[in-house]
C-alpha atoms as a PDB file:
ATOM      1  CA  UNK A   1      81.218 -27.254-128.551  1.00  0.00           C
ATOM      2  CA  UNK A   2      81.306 -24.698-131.332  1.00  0.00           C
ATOM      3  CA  UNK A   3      77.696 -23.369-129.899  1.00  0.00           C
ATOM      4  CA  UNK A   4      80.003 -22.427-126.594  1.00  0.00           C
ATOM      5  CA  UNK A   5      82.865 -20.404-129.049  1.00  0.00           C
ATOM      6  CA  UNK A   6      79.844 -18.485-130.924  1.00  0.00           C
ATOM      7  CA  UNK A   7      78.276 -17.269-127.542  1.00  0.00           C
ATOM      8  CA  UNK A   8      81.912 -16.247-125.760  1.00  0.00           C
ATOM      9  CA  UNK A   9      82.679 -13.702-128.900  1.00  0.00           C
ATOM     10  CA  UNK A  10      80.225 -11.509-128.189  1.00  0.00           C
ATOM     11  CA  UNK A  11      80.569 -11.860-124.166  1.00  0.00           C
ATOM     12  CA  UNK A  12      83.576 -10.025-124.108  1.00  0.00           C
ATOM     13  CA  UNK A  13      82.968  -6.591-124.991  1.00  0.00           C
ATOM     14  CA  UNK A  14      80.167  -6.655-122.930  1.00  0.00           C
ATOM     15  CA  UNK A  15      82.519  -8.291-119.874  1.00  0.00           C
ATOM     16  CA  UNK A  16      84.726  -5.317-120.526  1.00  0.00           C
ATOM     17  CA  UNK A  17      82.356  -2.444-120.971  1.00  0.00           C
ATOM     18  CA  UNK A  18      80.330  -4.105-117.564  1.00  0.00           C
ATOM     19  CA  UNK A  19      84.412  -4.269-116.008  1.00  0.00           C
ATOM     20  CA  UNK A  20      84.865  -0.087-117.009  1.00  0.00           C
ATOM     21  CA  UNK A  21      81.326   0.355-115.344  1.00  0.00           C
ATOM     22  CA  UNK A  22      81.404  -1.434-112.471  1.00  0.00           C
ATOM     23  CA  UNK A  23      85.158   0.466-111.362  1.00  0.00           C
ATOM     24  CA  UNK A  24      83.227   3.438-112.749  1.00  0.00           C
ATOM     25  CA  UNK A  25      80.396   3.202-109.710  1.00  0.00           C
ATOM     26  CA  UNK A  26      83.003   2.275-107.052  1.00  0.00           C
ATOM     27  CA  UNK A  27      84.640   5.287-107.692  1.00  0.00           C
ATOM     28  CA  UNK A  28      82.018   7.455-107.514  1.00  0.00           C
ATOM     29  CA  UNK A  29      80.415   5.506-104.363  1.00  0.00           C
ATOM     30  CA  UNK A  30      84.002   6.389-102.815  1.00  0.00           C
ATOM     31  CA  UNK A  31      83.846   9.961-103.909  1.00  0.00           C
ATOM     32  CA  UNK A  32      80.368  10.631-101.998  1.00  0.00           C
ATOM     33  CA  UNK A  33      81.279   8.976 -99.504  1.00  0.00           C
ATOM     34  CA  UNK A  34      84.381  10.743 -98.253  1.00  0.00           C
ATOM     35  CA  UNK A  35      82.313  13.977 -99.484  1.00  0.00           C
ATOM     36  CA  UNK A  36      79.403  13.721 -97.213  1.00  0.00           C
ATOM     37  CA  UNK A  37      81.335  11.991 -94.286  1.00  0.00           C
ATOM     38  CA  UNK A  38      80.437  13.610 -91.157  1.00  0.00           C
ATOM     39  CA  UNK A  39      83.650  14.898 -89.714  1.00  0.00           C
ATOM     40  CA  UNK A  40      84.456  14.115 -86.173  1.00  0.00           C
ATOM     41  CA  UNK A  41      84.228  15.865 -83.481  1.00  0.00           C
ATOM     42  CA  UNK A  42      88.188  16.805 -83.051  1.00  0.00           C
ATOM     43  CA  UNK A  43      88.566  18.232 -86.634  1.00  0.00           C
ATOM     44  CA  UNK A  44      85.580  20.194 -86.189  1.00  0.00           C
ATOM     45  CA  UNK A  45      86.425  21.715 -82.718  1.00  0.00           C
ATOM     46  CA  UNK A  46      89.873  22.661 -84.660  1.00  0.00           C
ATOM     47  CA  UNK A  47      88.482  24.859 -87.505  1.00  0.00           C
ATOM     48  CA  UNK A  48      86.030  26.510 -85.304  1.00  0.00           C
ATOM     49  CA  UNK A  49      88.443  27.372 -82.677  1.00  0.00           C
ATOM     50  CA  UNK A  50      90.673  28.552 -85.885  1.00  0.00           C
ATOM     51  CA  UNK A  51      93.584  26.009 -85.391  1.00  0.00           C
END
């Protein structure tokens, strides 16, 4: 039992830095995403017709 509580102490600031990095990616993954979206085909017509 007391090998168990030795390994968890050191777990968690790794669980926490992994937690920050994993948001971290799925934020960015959402950012290039909606960045390199191809618009459609409405939106388009409307700034080229100068809407």
């Amino acid at each position: 039992m007391r090998w168990r509580q030795a390994c968890r102490r050191p777990e968690l600031p790794f669980a926490i830095v992994q937690g920050i990095v994993l948001v971290f990616f799925v934020v960015i993954i959402i950012g290039v995403i909606r960045r390199y979206r191809p618009m459609p085909k409405s939106a388009a017509t409307e700034l080229s017709a100068g809407i």
